[in-house]
Protein backbone atom coordinates (compact mmCIF):
# COMPACT_ATOMS: atom_id res chain seq x y z
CA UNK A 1 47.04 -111.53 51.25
CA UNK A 2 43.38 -113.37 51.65
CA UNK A 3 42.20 -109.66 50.44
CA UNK A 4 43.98 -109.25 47.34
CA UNK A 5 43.40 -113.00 46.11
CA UNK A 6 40.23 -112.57 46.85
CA UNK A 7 39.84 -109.69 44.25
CA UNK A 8 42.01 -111.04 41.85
CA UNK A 9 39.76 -114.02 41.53
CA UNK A 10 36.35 -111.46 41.66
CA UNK A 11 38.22 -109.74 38.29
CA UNK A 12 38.50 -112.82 36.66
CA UNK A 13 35.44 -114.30 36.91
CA UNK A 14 33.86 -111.16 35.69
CA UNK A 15 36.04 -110.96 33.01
CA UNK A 16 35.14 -115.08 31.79
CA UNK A 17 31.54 -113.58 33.06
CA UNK A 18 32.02 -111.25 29.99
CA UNK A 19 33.53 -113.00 27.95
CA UNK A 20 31.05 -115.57 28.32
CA UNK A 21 28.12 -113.46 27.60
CA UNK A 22 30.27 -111.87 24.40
CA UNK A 23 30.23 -115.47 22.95
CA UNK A 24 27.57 -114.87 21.09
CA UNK A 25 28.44 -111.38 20.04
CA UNK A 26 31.59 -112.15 18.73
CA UNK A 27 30.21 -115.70 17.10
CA UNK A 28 27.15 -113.76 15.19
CA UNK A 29 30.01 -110.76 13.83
CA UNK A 30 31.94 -114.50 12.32
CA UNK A 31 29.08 -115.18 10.86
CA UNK A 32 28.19 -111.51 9.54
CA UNK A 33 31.44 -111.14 7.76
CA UNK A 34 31.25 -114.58 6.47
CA UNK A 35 27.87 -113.48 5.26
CA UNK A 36 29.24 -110.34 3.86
CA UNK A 37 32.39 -112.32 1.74
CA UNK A 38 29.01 -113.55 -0.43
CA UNK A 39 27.54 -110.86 -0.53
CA UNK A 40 30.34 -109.10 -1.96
CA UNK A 41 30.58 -111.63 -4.40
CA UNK A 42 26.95 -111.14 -5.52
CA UNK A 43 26.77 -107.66 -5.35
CA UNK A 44 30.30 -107.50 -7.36
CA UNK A 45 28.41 -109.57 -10.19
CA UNK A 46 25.65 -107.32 -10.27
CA UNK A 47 27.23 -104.45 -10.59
CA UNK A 48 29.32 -105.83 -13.22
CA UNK A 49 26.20 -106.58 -15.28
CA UNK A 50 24.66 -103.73 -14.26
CA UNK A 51 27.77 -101.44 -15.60
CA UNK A 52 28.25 -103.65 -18.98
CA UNK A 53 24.68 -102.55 -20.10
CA UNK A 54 24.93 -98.89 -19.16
CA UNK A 55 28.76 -97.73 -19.49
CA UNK A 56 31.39 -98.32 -22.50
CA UNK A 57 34.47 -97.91 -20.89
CA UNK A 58 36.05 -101.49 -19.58
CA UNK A 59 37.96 -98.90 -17.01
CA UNK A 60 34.94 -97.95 -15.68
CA UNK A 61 33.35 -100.92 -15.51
CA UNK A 62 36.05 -101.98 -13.16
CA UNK A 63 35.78 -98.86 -11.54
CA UNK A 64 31.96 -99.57 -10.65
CA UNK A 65 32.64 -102.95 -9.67
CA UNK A 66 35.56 -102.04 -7.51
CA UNK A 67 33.49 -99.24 -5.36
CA UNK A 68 30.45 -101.63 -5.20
CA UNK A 69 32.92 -104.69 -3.35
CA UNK A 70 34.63 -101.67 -1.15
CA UNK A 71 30.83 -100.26 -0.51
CA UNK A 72 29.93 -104.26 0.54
CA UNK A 73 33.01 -104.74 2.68
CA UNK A 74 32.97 -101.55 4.93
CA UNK A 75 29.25 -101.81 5.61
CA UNK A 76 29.42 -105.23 6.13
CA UNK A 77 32.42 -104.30 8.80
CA UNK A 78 30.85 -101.72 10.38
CA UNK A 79 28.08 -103.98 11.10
CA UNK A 80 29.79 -106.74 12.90
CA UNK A 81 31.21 -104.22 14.64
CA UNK A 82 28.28 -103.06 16.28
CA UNK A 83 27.45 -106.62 16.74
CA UNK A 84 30.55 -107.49 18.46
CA UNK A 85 30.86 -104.56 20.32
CA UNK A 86 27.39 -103.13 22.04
CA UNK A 87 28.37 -100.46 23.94
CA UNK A 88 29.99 -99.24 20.53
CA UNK A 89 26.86 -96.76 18.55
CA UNK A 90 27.37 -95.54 15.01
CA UNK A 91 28.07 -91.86 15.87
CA UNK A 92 30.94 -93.08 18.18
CA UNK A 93 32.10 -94.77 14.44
CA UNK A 94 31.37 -92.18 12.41
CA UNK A 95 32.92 -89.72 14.71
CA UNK A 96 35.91 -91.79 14.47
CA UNK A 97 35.87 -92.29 10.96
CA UNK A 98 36.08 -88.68 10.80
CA UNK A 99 39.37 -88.11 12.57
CA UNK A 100 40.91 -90.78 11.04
CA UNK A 101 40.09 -89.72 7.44
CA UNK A 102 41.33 -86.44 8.05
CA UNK A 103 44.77 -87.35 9.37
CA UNK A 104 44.69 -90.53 6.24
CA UNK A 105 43.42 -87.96 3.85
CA UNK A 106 47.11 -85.45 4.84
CA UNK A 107 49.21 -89.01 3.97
CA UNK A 108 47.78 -90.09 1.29
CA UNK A 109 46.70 -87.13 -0.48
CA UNK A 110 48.66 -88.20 -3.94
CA UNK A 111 47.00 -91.14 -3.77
CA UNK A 112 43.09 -89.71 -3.28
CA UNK A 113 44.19 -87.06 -5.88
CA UNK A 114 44.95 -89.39 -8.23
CA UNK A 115 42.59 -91.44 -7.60
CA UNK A 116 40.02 -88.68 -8.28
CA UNK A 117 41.79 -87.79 -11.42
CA UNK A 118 41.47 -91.53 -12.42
CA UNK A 119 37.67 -91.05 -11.95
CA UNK A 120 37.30 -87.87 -13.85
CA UNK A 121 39.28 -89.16 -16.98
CA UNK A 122 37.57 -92.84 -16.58
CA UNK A 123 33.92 -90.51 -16.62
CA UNK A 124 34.86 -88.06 -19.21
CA UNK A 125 36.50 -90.47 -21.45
CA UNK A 126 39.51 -88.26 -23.40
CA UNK A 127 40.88 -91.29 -24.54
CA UNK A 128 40.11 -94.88 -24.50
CA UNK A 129 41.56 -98.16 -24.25
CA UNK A 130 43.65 -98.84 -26.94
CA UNK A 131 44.31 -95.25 -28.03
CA UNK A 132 47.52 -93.81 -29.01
CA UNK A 133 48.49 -91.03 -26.94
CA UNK A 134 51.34 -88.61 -26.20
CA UNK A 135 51.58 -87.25 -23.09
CA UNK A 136 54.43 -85.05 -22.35
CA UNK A 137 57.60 -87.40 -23.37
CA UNK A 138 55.86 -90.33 -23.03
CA UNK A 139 54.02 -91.88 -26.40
CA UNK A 140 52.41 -95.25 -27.19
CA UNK A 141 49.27 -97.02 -26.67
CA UNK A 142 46.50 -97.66 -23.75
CA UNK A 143 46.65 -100.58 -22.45
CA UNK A 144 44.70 -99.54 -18.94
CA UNK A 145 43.67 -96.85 -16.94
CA UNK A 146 43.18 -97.76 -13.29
CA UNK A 147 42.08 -95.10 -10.34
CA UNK A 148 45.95 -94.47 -9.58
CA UNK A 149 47.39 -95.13 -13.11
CA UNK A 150 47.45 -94.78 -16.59
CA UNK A 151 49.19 -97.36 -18.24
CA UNK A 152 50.61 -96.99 -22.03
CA UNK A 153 52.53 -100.09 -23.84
CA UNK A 154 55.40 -97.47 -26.27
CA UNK A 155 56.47 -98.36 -29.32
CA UNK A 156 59.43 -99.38 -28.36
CA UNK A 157 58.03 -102.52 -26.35
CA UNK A 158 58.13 -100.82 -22.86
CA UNK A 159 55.07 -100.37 -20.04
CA UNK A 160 54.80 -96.68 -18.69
CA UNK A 161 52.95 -95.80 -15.42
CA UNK A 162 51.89 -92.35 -15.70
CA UNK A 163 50.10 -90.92 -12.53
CA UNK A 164 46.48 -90.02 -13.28
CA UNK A 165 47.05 -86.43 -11.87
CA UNK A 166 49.49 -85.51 -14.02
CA UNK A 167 47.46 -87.21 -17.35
CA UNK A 168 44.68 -85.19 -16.15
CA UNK A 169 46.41 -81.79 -15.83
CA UNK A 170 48.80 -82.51 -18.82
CA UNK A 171 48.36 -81.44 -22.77
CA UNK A 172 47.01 -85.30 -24.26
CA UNK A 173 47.71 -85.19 -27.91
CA UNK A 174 45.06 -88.55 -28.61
CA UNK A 175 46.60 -89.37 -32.68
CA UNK A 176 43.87 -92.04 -32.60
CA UNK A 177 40.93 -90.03 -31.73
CA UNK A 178 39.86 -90.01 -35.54
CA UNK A 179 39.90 -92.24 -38.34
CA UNK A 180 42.28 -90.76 -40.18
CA UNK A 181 45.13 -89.13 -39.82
CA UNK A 182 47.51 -86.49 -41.78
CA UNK A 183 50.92 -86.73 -42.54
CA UNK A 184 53.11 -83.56 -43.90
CA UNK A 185 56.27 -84.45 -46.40
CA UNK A 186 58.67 -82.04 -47.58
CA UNK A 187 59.88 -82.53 -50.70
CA UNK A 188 62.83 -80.58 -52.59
CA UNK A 189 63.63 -79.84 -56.05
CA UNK A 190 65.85 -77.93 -58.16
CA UNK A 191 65.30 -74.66 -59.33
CA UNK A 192 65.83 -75.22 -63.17
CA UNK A 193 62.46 -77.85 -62.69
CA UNK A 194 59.41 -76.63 -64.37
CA UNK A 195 57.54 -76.58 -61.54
CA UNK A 196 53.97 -77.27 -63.23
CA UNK A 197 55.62 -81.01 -64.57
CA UNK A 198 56.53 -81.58 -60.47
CA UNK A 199 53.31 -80.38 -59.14
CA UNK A 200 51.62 -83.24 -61.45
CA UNK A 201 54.38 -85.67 -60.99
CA UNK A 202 53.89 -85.45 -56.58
CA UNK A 203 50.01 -85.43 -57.10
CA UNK A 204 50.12 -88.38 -59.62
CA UNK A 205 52.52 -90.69 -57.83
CA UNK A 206 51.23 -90.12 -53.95
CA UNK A 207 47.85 -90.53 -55.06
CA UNK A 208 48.88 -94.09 -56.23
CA UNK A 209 50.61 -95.32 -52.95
CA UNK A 210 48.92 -98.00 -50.74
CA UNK A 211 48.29 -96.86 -47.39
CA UNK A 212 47.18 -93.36 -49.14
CA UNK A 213 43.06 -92.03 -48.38
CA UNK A 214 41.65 -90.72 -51.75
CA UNK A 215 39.19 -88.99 -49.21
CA UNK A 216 40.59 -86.24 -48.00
CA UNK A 217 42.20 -85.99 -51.02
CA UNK A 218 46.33 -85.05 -51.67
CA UNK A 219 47.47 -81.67 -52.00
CA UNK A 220 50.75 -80.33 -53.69
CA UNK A 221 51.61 -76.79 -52.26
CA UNK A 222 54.52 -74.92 -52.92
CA UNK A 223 55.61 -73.78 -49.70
CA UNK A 224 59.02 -71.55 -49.86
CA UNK A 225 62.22 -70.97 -51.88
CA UNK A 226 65.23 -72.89 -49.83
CA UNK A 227 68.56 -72.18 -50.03
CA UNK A 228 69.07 -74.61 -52.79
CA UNK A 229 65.75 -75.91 -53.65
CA UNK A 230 62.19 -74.69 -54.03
CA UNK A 231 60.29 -76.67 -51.40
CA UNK A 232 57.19 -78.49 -52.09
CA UNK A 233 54.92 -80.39 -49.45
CA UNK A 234 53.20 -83.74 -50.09
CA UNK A 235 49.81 -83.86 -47.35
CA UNK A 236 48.13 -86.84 -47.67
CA UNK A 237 46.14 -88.73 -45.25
CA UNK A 238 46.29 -92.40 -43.70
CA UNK A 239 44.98 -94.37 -40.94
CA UNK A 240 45.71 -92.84 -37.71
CA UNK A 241 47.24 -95.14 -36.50
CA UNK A 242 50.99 -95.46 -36.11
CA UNK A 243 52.60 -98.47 -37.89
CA UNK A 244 50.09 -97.40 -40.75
CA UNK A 245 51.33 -93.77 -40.68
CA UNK A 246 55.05 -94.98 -40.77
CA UNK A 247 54.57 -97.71 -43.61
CA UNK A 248 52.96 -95.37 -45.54
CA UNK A 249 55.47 -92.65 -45.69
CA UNK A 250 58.20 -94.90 -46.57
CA UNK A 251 56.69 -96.07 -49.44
CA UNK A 252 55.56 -92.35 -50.31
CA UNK A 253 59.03 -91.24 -49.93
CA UNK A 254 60.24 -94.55 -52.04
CA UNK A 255 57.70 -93.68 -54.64
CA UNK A 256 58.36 -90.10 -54.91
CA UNK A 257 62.66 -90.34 -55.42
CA UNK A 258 62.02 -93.09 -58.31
CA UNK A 259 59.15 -90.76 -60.17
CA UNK A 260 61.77 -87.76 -59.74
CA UNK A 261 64.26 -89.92 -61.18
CA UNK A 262 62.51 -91.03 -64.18
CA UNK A 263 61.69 -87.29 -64.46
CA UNK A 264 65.53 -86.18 -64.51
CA UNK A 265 64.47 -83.87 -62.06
CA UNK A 266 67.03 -83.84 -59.05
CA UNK A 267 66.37 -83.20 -55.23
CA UNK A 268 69.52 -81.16 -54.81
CA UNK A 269 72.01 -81.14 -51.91
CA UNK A 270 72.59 -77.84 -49.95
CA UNK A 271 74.48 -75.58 -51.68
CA UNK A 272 77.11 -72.96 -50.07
CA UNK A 273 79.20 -70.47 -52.02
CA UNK A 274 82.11 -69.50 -51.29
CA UNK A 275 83.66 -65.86 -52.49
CA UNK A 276 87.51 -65.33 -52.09
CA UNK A 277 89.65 -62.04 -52.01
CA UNK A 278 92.70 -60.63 -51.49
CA UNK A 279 92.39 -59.44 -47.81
CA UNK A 280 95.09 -56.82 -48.26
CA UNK A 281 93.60 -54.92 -50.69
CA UNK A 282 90.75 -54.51 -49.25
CA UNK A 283 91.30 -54.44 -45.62
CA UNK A 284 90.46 -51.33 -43.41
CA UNK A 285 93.28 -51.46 -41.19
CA UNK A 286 96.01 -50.89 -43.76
CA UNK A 287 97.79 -46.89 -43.98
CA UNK A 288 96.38 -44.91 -46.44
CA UNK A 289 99.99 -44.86 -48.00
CA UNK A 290 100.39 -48.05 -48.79
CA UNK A 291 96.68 -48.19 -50.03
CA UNK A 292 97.74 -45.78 -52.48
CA UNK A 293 100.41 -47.58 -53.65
CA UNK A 294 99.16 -50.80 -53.81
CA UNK A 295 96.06 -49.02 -56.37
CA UNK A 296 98.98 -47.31 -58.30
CA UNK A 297 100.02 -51.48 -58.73
């Protein structure tokens, strides 16, 4: 019994022994990380000036500034670390580091791929901040693009988180990417109109519609023959972006019916005729006999 307190009481004096001599360790890792909160802080501001000067993008900006503070924090860990911990090297973290991002990289693969597709479009810069974009069923305007998500405010009021991966790999129809912007408007008309008089009346009156570029200018072309009407289409160009696209082709359209109006030319409704017959006469099915007697009749 002597025996075994007798080692029990060895093990824990060297244990205070080395926890005693670890004091100072474990104290000057404190310190490091404390140490490496500011300098986080300090490197975070210079990379933010640093990326303001060289790089457009806000995204990326916050991008830069985001990797920088990560950068900071894991060196600043793995430091202390090594501090804290002597008998720990840097290949014995590094080797771990190496496992472990293998098995994290299997979990969170959606998350590294979008992440990566984040960086590409933040680098490449398809679209920016504030564009108006339609991707897939999805269509409204930028408001962010972080290194997981793209974020677009719709038209209708509502936020939409679209995975970078998918923005990246998807058709991006950007309606803001220019200045301006063209809008298509089919316009029908009767086929007794002289079609010269309602060339010059759709040139005239869209020309003369706020909202309307003179540069590109309108065109008037005659497109097909409908079923009931001979189709023109109005092209004319606007601001790209929406509200101004959609303003301007109500008035257009407002415009358009009164000059057709005070023209007496009519925009005419579909038309359908309808031929009727007298079935037995004329049907197939019916014995030559009586066929004969109904064309002696």
């Amino acid at each position: 019994m002597t025996d075994l307190l007798s080692t029990i009481l060895d093990s824990l004096r060297e244990i205070v022994a080395s926890g005693v001599k670890s004091i100072p360790a474990v104290l000057t890792a404190i310190i490091v990380l404390f140490l490496t909160r500011y300098l986080s802080q300090f490197v975070r501001g210079l990379a933010t000036r640093i990326s303001e000067k060289s790089v457009r993008s806000k995204s990326l900006q916050h991008l830069i500034t985001k990797i920088a503070d990560i950068a900071t924090w894991i060196f600043g860990v793995l430091f202390a670390a090594v501090i804290a911990f002597p008998g720990l090297s840097l290949g014995d973290i590094v080797a771990t580091l190496g496992l472990s991002s293998v098995a994290i990289g299997f979990a969170f693969q959606d998350i590294f791929k979008n992440f990566l597709a984040g960086t590409l479009i933040l680098l490449q810069e398809p679209f920016r901040i504030g564009d108006q974009i339609i991707v897939g069923d999805f269509e409204g305007t930028v408001e962010r693009i972080d290194v997981r998500t793209t974020k677009i405010r719709t038209y209708q009021g509502e936020r939409v988180l679209l995975p970078n991966s998918e923005v990246f790999t998807s058709a991006v129809q950007v309606q803001t990417a220019f200045d301006s912007r063209r809008t298509d408007l089919a316009v029908g008309v009767d086929y007794n109109t002289s079609l010269p008089e309602a060339t010059d009346i759709l040139e005239g009156i869209i020309k003369g519609v706020e909202g309307v570029l003179q540069d590109p200018e309108p065109e008037i072309d005659l497109v097909s023959f409908g079923d009931s009407s001979i189709d023109f289409l109005v092209r004319y160009w606007t601001r790209s972006q929406q509200k101004e696209v959609r303003v301007t082709k109500t008035r257009a359209i407002l415009a358009i019916k009164q000059a057709l109006d005070d023209a007496n030319i009519s925009i005419p409704y579909p038309i359908r005729t309808l031929y009727f017959y007298n079935q037995d006469r004329y049907s197939d099915y019916l014995p030559k006999s009586r066929d004969r007697e109904h064309n002696s009749v």
